[in-house]
Protein backbone atom coordinates (compact mmCIF):
# COMPACT_ATOMS: atom_id res chain seq x y z
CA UNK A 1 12.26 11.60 19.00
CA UNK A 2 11.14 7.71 19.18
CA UNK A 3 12.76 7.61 22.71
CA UNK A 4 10.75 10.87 24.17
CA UNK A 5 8.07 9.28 26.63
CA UNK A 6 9.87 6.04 27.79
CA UNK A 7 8.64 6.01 31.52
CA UNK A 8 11.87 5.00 33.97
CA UNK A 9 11.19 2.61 36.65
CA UNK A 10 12.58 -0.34 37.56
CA UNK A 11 14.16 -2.63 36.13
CA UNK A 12 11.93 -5.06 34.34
CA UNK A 13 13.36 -8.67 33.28
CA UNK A 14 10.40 -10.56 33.13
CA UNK A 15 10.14 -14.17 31.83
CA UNK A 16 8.23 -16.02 29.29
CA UNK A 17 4.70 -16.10 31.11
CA UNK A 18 5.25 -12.65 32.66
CA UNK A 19 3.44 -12.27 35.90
CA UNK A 20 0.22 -9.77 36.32
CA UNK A 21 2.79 -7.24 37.70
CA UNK A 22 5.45 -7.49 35.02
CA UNK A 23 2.83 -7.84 32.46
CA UNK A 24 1.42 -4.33 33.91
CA UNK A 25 4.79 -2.95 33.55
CA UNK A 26 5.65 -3.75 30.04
CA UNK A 27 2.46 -2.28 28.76
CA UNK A 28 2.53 0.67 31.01
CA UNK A 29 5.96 1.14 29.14
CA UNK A 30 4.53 0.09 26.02
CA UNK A 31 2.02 2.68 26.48
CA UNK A 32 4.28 5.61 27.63
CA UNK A 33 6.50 5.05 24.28
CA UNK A 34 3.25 5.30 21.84
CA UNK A 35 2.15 8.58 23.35
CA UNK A 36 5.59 10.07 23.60
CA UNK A 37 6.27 9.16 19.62
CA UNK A 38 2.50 9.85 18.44
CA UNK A 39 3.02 13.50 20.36
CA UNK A 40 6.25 14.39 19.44
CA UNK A 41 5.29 13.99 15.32
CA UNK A 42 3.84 17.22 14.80
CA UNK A 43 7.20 19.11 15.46
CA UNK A 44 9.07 16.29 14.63
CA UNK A 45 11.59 17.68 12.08
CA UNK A 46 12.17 15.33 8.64
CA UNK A 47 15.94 14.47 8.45
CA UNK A 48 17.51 12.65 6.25
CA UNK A 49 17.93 8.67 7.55
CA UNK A 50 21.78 8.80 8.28
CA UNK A 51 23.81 6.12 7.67
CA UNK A 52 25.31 3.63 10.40
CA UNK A 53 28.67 3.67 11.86
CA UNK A 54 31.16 0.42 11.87
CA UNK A 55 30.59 0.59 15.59
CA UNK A 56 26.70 1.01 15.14
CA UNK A 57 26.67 -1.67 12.73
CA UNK A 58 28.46 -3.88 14.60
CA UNK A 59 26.21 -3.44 17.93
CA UNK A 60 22.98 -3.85 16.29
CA UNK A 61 24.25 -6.85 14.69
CA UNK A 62 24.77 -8.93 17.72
CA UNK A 63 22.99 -12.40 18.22
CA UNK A 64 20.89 -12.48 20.97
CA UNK A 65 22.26 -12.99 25.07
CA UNK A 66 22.12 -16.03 26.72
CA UNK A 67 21.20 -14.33 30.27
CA UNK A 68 17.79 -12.11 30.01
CA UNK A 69 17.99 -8.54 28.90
CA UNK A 70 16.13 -5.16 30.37
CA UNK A 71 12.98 -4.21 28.98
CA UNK A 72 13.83 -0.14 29.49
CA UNK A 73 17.07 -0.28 27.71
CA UNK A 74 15.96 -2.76 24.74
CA UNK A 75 13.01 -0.48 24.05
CA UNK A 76 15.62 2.49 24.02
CA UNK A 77 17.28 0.58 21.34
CA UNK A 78 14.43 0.14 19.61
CA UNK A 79 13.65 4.04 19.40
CA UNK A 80 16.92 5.32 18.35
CA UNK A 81 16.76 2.94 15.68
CA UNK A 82 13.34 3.98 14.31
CA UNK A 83 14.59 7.29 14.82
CA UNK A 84 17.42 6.66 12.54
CA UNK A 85 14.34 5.57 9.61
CA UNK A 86 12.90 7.54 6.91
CA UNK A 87 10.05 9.38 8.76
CA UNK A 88 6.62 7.79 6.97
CA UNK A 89 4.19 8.53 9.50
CA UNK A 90 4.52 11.98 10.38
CA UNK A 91 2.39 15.20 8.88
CA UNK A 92 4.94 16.81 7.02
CA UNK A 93 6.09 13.61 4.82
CA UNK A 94 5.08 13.66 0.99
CA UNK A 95 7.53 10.85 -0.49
CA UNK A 96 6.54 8.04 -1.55
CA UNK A 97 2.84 6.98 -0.51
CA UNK A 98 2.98 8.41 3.48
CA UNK A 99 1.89 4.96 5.63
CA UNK A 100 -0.06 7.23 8.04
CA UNK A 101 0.28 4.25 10.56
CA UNK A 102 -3.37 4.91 12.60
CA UNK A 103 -2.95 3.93 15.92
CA UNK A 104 -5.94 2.25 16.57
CA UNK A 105 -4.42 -0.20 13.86
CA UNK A 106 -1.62 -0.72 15.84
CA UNK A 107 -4.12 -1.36 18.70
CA UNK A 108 -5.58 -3.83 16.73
CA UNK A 109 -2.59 -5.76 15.92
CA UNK A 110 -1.88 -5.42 19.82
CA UNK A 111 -5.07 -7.58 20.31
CA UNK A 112 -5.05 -9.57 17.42
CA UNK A 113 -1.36 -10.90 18.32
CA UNK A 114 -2.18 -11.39 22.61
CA UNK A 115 -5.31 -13.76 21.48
CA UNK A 116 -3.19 -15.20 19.16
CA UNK A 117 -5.72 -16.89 16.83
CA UNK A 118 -5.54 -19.01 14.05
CA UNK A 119 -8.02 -17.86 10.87
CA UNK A 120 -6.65 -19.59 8.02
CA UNK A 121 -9.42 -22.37 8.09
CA UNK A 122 -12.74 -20.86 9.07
CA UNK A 123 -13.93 -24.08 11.92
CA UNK A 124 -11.12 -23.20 14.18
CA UNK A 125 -12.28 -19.09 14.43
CA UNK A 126 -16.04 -18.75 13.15
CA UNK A 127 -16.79 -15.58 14.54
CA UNK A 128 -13.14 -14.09 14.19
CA UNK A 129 -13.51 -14.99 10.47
CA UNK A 130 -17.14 -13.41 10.18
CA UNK A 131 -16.09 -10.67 11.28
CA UNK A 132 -13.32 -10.38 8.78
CA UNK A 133 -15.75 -11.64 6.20
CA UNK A 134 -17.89 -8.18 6.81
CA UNK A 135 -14.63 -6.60 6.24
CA UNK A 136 -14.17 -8.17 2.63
CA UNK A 137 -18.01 -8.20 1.61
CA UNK A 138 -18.31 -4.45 2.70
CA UNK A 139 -15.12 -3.88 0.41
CA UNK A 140 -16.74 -5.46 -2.39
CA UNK A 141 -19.70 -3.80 -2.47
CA UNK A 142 -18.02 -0.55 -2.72
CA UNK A 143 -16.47 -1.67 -5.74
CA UNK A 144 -18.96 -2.51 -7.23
CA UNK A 145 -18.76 -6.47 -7.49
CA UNK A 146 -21.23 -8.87 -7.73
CA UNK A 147 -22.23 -10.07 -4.53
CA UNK A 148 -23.54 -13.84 -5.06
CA UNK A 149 -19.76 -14.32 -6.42
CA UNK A 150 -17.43 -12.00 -5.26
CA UNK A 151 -14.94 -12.63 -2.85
CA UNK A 152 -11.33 -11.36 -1.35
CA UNK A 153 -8.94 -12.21 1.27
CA UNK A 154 -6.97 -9.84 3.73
CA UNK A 155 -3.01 -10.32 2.79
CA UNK A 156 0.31 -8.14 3.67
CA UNK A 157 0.31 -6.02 1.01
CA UNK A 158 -0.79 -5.73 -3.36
CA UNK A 159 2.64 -7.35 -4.03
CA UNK A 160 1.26 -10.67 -2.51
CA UNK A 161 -2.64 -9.82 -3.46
CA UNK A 162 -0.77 -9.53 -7.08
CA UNK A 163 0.52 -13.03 -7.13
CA UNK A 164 -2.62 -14.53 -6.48
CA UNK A 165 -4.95 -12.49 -8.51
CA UNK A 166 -2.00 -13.47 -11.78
CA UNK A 167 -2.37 -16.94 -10.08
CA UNK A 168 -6.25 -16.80 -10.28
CA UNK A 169 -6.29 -15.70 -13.67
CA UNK A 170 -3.84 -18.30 -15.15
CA UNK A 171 -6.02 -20.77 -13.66
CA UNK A 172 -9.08 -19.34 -15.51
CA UNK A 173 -7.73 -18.57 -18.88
CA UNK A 174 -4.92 -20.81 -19.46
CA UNK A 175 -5.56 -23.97 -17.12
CA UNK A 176 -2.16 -24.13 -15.34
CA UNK A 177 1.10 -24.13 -16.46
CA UNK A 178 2.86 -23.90 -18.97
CA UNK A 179 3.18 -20.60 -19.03
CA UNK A 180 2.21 -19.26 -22.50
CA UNK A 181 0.23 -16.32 -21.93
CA UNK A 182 0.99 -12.40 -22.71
CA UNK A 183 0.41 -9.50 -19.82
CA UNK A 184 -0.27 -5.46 -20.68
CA UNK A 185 1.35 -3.43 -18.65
CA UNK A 186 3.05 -0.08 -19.29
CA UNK A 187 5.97 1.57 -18.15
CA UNK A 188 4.19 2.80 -14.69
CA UNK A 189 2.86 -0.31 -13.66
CA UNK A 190 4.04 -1.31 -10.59
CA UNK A 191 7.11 -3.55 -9.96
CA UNK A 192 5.09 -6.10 -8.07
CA UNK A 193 3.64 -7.16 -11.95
CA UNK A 194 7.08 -8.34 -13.40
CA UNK A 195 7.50 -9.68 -9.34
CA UNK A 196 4.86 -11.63 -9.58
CA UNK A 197 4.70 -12.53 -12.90
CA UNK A 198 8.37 -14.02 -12.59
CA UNK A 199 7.34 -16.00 -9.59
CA UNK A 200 4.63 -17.54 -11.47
CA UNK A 201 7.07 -18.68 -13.64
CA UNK A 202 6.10 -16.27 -16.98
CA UNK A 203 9.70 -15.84 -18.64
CA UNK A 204 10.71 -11.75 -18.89
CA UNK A 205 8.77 -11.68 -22.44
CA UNK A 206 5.30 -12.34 -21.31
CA UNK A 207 4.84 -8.79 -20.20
CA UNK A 208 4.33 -6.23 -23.50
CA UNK A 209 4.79 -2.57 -22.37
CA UNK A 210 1.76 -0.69 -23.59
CA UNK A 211 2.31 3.20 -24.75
CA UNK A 212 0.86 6.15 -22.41
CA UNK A 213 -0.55 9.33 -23.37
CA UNK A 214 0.47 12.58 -22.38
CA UNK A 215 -1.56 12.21 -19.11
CA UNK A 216 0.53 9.14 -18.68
CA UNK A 217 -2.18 6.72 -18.76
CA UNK A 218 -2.76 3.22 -20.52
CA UNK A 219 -3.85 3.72 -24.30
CA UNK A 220 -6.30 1.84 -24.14
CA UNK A 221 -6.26 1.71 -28.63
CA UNK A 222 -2.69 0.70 -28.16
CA UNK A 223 -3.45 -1.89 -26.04
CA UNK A 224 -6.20 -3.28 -28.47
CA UNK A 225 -3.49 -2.83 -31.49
CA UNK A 226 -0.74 -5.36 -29.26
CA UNK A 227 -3.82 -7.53 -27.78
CA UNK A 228 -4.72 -8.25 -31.72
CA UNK A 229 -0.99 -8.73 -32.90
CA UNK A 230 0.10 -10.98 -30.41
CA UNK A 231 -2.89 -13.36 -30.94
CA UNK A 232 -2.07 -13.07 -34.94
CA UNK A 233 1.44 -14.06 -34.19
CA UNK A 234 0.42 -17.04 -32.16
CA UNK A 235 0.59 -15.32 -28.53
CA UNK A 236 -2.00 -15.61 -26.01
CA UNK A 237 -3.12 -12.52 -24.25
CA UNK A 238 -4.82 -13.42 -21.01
CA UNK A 239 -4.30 -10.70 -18.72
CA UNK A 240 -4.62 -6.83 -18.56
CA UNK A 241 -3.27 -4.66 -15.99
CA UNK A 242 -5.21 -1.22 -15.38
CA UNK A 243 -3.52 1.27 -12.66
CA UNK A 244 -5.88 3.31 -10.34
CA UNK A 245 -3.52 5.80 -8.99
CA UNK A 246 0.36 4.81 -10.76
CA UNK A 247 3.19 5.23 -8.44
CA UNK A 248 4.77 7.84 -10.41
CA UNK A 249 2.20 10.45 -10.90
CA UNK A 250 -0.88 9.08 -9.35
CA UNK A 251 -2.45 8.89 -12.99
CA UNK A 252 -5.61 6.66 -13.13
CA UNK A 253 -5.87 4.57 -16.08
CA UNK A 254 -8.99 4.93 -18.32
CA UNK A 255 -10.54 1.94 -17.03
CA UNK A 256 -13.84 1.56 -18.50
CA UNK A 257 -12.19 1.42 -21.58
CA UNK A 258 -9.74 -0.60 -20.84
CA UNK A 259 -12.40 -2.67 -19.60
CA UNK A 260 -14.44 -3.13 -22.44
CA UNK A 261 -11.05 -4.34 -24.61
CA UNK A 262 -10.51 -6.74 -22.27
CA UNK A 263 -13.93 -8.23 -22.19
CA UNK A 264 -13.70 -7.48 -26.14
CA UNK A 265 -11.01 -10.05 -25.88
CA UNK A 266 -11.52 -12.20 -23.44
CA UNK A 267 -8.69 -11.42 -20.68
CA UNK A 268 -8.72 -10.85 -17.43
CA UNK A 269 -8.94 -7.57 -16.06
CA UNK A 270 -6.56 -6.87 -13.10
CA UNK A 271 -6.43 -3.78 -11.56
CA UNK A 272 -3.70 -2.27 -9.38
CA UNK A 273 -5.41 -0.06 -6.85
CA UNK A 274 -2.43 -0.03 -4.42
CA UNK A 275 -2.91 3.67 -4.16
CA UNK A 276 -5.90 4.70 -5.30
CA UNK A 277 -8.59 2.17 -4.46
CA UNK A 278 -9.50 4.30 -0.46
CA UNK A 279 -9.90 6.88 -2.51
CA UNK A 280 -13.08 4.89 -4.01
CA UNK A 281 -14.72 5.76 -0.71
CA UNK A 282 -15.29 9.07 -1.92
CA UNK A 283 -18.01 11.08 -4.41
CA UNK A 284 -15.14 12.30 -6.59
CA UNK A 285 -12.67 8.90 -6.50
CA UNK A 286 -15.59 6.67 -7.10
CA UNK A 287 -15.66 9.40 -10.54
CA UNK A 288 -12.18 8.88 -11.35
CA UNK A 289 -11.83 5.53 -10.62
CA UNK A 290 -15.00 4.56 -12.70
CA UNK A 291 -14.78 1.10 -14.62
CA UNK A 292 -13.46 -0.20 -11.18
CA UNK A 293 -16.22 -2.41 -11.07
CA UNK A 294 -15.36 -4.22 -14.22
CA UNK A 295 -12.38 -5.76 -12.83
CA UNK A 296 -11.71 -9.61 -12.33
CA UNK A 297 -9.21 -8.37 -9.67
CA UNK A 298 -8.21 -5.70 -7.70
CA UNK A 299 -5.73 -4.95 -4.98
CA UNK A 300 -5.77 -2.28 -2.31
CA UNK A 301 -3.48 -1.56 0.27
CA UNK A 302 -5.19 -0.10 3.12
CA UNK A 303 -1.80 0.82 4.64
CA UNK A 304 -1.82 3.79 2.14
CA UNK A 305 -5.18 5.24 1.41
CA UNK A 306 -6.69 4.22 4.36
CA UNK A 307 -3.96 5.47 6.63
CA UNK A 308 -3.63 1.87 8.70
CA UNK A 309 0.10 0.49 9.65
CA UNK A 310 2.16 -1.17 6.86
CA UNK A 311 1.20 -4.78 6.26
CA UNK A 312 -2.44 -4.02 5.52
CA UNK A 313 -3.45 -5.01 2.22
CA UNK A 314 -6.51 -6.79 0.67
CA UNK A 315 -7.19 -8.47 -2.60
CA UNK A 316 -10.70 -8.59 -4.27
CA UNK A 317 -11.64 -11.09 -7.21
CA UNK A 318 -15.17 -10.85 -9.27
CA UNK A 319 -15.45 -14.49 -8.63
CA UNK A 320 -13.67 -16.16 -6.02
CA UNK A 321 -13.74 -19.60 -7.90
CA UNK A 322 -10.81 -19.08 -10.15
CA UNK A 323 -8.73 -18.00 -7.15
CA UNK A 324 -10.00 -20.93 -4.89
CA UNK A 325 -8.89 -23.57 -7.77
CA UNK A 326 -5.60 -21.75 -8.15
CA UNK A 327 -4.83 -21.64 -4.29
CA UNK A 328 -6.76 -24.65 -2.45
CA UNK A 329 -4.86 -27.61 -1.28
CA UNK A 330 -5.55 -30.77 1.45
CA UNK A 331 -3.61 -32.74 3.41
CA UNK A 332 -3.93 -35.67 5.86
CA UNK A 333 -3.46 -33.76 8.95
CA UNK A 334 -6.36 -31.69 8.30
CA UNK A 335 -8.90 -34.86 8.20
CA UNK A 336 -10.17 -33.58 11.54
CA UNK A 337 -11.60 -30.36 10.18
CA UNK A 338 -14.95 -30.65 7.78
CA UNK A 339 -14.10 -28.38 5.25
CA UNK A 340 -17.30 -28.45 3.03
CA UNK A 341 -20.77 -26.85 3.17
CA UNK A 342 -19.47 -23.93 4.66
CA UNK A 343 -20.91 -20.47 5.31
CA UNK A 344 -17.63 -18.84 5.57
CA UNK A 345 -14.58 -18.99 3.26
CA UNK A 346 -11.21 -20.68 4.38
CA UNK A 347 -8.61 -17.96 3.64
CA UNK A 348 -6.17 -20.20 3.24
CA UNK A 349 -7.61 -21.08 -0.05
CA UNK A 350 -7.77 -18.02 -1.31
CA UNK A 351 -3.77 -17.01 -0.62
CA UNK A 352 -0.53 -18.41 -0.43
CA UNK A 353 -0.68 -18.77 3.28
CA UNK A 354 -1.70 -21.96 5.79
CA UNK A 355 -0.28 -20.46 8.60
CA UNK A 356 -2.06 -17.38 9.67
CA UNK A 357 -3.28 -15.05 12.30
CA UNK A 358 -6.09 -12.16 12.88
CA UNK A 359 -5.04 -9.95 10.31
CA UNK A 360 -9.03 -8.84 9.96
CA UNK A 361 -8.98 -6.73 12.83
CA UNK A 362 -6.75 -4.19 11.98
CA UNK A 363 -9.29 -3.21 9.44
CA UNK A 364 -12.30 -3.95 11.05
CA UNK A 365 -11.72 -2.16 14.22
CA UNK A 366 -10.36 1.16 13.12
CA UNK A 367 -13.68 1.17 10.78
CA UNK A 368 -16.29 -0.02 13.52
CA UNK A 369 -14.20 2.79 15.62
CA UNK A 370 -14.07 5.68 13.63
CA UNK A 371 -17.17 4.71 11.39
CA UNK A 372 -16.51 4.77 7.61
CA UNK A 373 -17.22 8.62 7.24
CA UNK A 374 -13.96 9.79 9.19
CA UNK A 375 -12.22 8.07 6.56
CA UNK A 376 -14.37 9.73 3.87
CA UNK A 377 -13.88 13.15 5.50
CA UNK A 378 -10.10 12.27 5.69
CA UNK A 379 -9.83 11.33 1.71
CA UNK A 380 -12.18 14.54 0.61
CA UNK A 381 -9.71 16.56 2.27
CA UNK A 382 -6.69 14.78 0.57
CA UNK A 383 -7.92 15.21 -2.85
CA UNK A 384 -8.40 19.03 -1.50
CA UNK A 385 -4.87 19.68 -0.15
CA UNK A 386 -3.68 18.37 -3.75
CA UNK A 387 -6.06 20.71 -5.48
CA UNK A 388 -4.18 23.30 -3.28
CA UNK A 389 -0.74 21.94 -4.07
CA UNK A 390 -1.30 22.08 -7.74
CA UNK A 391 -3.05 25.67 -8.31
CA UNK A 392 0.16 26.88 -6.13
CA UNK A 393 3.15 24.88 -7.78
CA UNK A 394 1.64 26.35 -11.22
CA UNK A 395 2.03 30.06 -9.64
CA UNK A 396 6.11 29.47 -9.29
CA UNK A 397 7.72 30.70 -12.45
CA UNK A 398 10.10 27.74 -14.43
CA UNK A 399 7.86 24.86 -12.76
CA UNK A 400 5.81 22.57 -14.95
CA UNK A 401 3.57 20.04 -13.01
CA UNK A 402 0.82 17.43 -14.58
CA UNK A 403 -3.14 17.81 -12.95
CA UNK A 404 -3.23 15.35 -10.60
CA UNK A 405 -5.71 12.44 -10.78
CA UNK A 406 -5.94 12.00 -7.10
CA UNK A 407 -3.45 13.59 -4.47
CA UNK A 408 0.50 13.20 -6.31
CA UNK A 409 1.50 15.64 -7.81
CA UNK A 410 4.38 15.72 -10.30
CA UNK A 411 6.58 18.56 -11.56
CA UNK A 412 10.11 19.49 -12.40
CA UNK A 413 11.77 22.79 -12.89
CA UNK A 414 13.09 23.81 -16.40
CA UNK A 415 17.00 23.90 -16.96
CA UNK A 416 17.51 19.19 -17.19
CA UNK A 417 18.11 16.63 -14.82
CA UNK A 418 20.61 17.95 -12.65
CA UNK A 419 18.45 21.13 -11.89
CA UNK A 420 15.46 18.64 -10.59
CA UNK A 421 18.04 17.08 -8.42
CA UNK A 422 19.57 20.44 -7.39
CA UNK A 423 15.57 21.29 -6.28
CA UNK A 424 15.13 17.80 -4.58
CA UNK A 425 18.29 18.40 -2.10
CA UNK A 426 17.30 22.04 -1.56
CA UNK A 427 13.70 21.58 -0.55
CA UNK A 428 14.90 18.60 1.87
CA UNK A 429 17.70 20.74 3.19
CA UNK A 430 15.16 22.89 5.03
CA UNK A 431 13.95 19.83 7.05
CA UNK A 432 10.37 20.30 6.98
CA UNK A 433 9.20 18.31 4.12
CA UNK A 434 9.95 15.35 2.92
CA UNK A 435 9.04 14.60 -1.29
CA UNK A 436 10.86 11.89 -3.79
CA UNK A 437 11.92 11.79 -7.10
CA UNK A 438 10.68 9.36 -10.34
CA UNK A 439 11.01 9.55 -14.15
CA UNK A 440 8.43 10.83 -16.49
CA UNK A 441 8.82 10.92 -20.44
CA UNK A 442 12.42 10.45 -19.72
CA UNK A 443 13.20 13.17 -17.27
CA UNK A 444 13.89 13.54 -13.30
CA UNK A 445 10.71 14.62 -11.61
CA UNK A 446 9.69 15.49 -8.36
CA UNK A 447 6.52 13.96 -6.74
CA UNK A 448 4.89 15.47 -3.30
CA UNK A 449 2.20 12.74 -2.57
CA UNK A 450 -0.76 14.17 0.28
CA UNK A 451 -1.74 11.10 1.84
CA UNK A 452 -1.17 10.96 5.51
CA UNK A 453 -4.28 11.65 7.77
CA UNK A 454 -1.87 13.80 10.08
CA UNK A 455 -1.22 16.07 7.18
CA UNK A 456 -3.43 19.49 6.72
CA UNK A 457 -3.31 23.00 4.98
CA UNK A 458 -0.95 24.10 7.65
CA UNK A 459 1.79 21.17 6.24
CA UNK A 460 1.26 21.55 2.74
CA UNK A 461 1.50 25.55 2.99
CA UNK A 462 5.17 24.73 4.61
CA UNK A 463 5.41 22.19 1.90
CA UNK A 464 5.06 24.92 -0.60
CA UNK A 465 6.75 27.33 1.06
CA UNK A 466 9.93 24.85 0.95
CA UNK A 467 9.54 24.77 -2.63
CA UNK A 468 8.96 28.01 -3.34
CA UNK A 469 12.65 29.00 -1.12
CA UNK A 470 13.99 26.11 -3.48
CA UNK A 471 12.67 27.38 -6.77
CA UNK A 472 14.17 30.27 -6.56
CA UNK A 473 17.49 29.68 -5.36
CA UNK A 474 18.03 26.95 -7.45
CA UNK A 475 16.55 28.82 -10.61
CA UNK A 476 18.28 31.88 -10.20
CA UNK A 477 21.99 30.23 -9.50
């Protein structure tokens, strides 16, 4: 599929300051490969990714030639290896969170990496940075922040955003090291938490697992009941972390409330909306997300709900002062550059990273592009196709599935574990839809997330009608 559209011509061995012609060529190439994949996705079928061969294996893992190579055969490489991936961009893929990959992201990053700009410090790109600035203020007014103190910063995903927001809050509420302080989570909390929370040097028993309820959110009573134990036991809580959209059912957690314990008890309030926070966009997320705005933190990665190429993500703090103090650092070599009095932020106080390039326009020119409302239109008829999903899964006799809070949808087939799995491999065996697999309450459970901006009634009706086929042969065997 990824090699369909590669133009032949000759061939093209250009060096490292290619000249207009070659530079002409490589693009036109470029070009012919991007429409060839973006066309071919809608009858793309979904395999499974197959594994390599010794001899595969081997090839791919050759160092680099001394002597030049061919552009036309390296970016044939290049396309029977994506080819050999786990489809994530095309219509009919439901596992995981779909990255819809938008192409005018990838045009962005096209741009973004020819100019080659530097945007860490904001005197070296003013207007590159202001522009990513609108990108980050705009955000925060959706969510409801405060906007003489909010702030955010672009980054490559929530697992970094996480860091620094855990970062941020340490700084606020404990000062620093050492490490002392207590984190809520609960059993669907993402993996990035006890990631980042081991980076930051909290030891494995700093995190307390908070019980869900049978929607499988945060209870936000139990959570009060450890917050008020731990501090009797000597413990300091300092940080809560709220889920908009968990990755195993999509279940928001009841954040208002959760908010008010935290402010109750004076931690910070981090919320994780990986998923769910495009969905905020929207008359009916901006419902079920509601408490949002109470957060000291939040992460989003735009490379899920708003469809843009992996690597987009963005983390938003109440104030930015906390996560300025826990990130900012100087050094000789930047005497030259007057860092004070400025109208702009420096990003590279507000992340991990010194080095860094235009990672703002990915976001900012898909949105001045499209206009916000195509991605509104887009989400609206997400949360509709999952509507759809669930009124038909609960139709197929022998399938229980939870309401879903946005667009995954969880179920599982009566009969145990191996059954589910049974399901999984039939449904995939038809090659038209792609779905995963997670644990709820203890048992194997299929999710089918609706995510990708390609995907429309026409895929989820195959979707279902893959299930359906499944159900029934794998019920009545």
């Amino acid at each position: 599929m990824c090699s369909d559209g590669i133009a032949p011509g000759p061939a093209l061995r250009p060096g490292l300051e290619p000249r207009p012609e070659e530079l002409a060529a490589l693009l036109e190439a470029a070009s012919s490969f991007v429409a060839g994949f973006v066309t071919s996705m809608e009858e793309a079928p979904v395999p499974e990714p197959t594994p390599l061969g010794s001899e595969e294996l081997t090839e791919l893992l050759a160092p680099p030639a001394e002597a030049p190579g061919e552009f036309g055969p390296l970016l044939e490489t290049f396309g029977a290896a994506a080819a050999r991936a786990t489809e994530t961009t095309g219509p009919d893929t439901f596992a995981y969170f779909p990255g819809g990959g938008l192409i005018t992201g990838a045009v962005a990053e096209l741009l973004s990496c020819t100019v080659n700009r530097y945007t860490g410090l904001s005197s070296m790109a003013p207007a590159l940075v202001a522009m990513e600035q609108s990108v980050i203020r705009w955000l925060c007014g959706e969510f409801g922040l405060p906007e003489a103190t909010a702030g955010g910063v672009i980054t490559t995903g929530a697992s970094t955003g996480t860091l620094s927001a855990l970062l941020a809050a340490r700084e606020s509420l404990l000062g620093g090291p050492p490490h002392t302080g207590v984190i809520y989570v609960t059993e669907h909390t993402h993996l990035c938490v006890a990631k980042a929370a081991r980076i930051a040097g909290f030891p494995l028993e700093s995190l307390r697992t908070v019980p869900v309820d049978g929607r499988q959110r945060m209870d936000p009573e139990a959570a009060e009941r450890l917050i008020v134990a731990d501090r009797a036991a000597g413990r300091t809580p300092f940080l809560l972390v709220g889920t908009a959209g968990t990755t195993s059912t999509g279940a928001v957690d009841p954040l208002r409330r959760l908010a008010a314990t935290t402010r109750a008890h004076q931690l910070w309030f981090h919320i994780d909306a990986a998923y769910g926070g495009g969905f905020q966009l929207t008359e009916r997320g901006r419902d079920r997300l509601a408490g949002i705005e109470l957060a000291d933190s939040v992460v989003l990665d735009p490379h899920k709900s708003l469809f843009l190429p992996y690597g987009s993500g963005v983390l938003l703090v109440r104030d930015a002062r906390p996560l300025r103090a826990a990130h900012r650092a100087d050094a000789d070599y930047l005497q030259d550059l007057d860092r004070t009095g400025r109208l702009l932020p420096d990003y590279a106080d507000l992340g991990t990273e010194l080095s860094r390039g235009y990672r703002g326009l990915r976001l900012w020119l898909p949105l001045q592009l499209h206009g916000v409302g195509a991605f509104r239109t887009a989400l609206d008829e997400k949360l509709d196709l999952a509507d759809v999903v669930h009124r038909e899964l609960r139709t197929l006799p022998g399938i229980e599935t939870l309401p879903p809070d946005l667009t995954v949808l969880a179920f599982r087939a009566s009969g145990g574990d191996a059954v589910n799995q049974r399901l999984l491999e039939a449904v995939h065996a038809a090659g038209r839809a792609r779905l995963t697999s997670t644990r709820v309450q203890g048992h194997h459970t299929l999710r089918l997330c609706v995510l990708n901006h390609r995907t429309h009634r026409t895929h989820v009706d195959a979707a279902l009608k893959a299930v359906r086929r499944a159900a029934e042969q794998v019920l009545s065997s």
